[in-house]
C-alpha atoms as a PDB file:
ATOM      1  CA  UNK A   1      62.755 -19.228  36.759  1.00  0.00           C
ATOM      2  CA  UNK A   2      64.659 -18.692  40.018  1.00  0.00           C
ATOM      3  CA  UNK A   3      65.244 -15.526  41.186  1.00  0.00           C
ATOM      4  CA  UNK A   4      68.506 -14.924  42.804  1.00  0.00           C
ATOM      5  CA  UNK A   5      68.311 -11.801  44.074  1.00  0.00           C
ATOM      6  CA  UNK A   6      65.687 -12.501  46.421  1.00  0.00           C
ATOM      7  CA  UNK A   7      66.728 -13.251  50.140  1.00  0.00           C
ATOM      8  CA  UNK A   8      64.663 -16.326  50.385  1.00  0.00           C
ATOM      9  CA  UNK A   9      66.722 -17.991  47.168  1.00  0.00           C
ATOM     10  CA  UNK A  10      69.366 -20.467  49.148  1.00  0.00           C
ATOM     11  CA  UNK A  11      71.552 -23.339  47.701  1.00  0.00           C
ATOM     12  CA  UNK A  12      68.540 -26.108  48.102  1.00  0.00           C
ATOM     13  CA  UNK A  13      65.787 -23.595  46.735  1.00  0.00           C
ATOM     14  CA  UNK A  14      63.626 -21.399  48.012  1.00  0.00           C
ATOM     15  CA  UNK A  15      63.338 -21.065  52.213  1.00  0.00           C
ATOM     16  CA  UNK A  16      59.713 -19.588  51.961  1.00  0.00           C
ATOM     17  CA  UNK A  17      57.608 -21.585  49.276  1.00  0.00           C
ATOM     18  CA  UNK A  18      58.021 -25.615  48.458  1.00  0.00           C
ATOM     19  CA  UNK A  19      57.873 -24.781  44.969  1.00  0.00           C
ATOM     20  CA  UNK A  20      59.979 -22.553  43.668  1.00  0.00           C
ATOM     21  CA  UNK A  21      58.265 -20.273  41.335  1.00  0.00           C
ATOM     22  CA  UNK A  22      60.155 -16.477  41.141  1.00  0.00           C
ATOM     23  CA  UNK A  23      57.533 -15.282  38.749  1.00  0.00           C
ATOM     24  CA  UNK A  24      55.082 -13.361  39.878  1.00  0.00           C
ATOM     25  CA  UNK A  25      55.763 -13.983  43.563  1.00  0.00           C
ATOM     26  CA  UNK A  26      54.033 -12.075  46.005  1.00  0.00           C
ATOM     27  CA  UNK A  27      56.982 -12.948  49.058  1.00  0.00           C
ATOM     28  CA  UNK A  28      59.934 -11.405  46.280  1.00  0.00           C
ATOM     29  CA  UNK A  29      62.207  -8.802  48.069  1.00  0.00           C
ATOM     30  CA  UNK A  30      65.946  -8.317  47.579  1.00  0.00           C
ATOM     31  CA  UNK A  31      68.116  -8.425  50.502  1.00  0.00           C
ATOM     32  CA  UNK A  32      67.960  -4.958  51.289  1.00  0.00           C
ATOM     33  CA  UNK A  33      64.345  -4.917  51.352  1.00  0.00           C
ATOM     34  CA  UNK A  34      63.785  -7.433  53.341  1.00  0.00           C
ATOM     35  CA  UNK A  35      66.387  -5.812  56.300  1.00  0.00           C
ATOM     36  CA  UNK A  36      64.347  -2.839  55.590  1.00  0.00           C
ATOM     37  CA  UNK A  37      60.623  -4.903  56.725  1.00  0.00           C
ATOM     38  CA  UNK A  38      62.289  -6.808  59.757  1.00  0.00           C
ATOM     39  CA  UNK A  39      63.432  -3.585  60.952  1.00  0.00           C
ATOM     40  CA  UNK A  40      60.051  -1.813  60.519  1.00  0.00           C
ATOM     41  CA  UNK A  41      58.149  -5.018  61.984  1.00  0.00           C
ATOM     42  CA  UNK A  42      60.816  -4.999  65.130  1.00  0.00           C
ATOM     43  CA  UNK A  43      60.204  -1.684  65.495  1.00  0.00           C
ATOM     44  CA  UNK A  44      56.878  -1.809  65.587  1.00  0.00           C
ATOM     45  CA  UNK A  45      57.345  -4.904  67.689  1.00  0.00           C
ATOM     46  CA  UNK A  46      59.125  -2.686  70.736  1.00  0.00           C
ATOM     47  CA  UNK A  47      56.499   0.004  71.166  1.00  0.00           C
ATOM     48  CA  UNK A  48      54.161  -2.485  72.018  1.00  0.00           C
ATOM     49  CA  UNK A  49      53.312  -3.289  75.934  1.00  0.00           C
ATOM     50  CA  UNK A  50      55.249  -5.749  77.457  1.00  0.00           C
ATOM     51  CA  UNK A  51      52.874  -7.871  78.131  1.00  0.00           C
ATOM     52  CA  UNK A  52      51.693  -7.772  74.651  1.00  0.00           C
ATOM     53  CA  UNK A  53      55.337  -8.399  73.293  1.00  0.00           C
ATOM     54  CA  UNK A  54      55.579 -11.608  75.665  1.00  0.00           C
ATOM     55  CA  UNK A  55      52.545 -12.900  75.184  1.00  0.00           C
ATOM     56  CA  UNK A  56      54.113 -12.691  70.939  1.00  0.00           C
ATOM     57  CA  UNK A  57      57.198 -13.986  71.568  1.00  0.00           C
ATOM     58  CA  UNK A  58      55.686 -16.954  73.481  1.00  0.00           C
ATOM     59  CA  UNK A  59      53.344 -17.770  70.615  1.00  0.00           C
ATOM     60  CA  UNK A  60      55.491 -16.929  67.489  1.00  0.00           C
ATOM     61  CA  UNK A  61      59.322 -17.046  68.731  1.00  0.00           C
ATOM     62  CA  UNK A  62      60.145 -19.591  71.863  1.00  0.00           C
ATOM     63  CA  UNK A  63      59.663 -17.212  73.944  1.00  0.00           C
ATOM     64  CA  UNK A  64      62.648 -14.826  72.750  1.00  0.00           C
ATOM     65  CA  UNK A  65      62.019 -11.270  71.857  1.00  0.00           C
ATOM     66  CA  UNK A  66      64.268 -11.665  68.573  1.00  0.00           C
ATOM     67  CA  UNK A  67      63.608  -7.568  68.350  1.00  0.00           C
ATOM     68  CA  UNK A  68      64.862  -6.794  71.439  1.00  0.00           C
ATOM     69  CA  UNK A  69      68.839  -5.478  72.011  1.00  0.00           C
ATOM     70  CA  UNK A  70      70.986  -8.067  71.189  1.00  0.00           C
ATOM     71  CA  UNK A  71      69.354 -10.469  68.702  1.00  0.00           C
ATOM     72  CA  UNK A  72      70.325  -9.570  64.784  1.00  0.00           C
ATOM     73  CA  UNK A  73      67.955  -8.257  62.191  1.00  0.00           C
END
């Protein structure tokens, strides 16, 4: 069953899993909720030291700070 009120339900399938399979699924969060995490993460994300958030960004994100000013959540 897909579920398409999830944010990770697109128009090829699901963008997190290879196998779509709603039921159950422990990465299930509506739209809203998943604006809500990001937001929590970034913030969490910009109280760290800067050497700590570049040395994250260089590992996990090209080398952009996607939760700094100026990138969208």
């Amino acid at each position: 069953m897909i579920d398409t009120e999830c944010f990770a339900e697109s128009v090829v399938g699901c963008r997190i899993l290879i196998e779509a399979n709603c039921e159950g699924c422990s990465f299930r969060k509506s739209q809203k909720e998943y604006e809500a995490s990001m937001k929590t993460s970034y913030e969490r994300l910009r109280g760290l030291p800067e050497e700590q958030q570049q040395a994250i960004a260089a590992k996990y994100y090209k080398n952009k700070k996607m939760w700094c000013d100026g990138y969208a959540t």
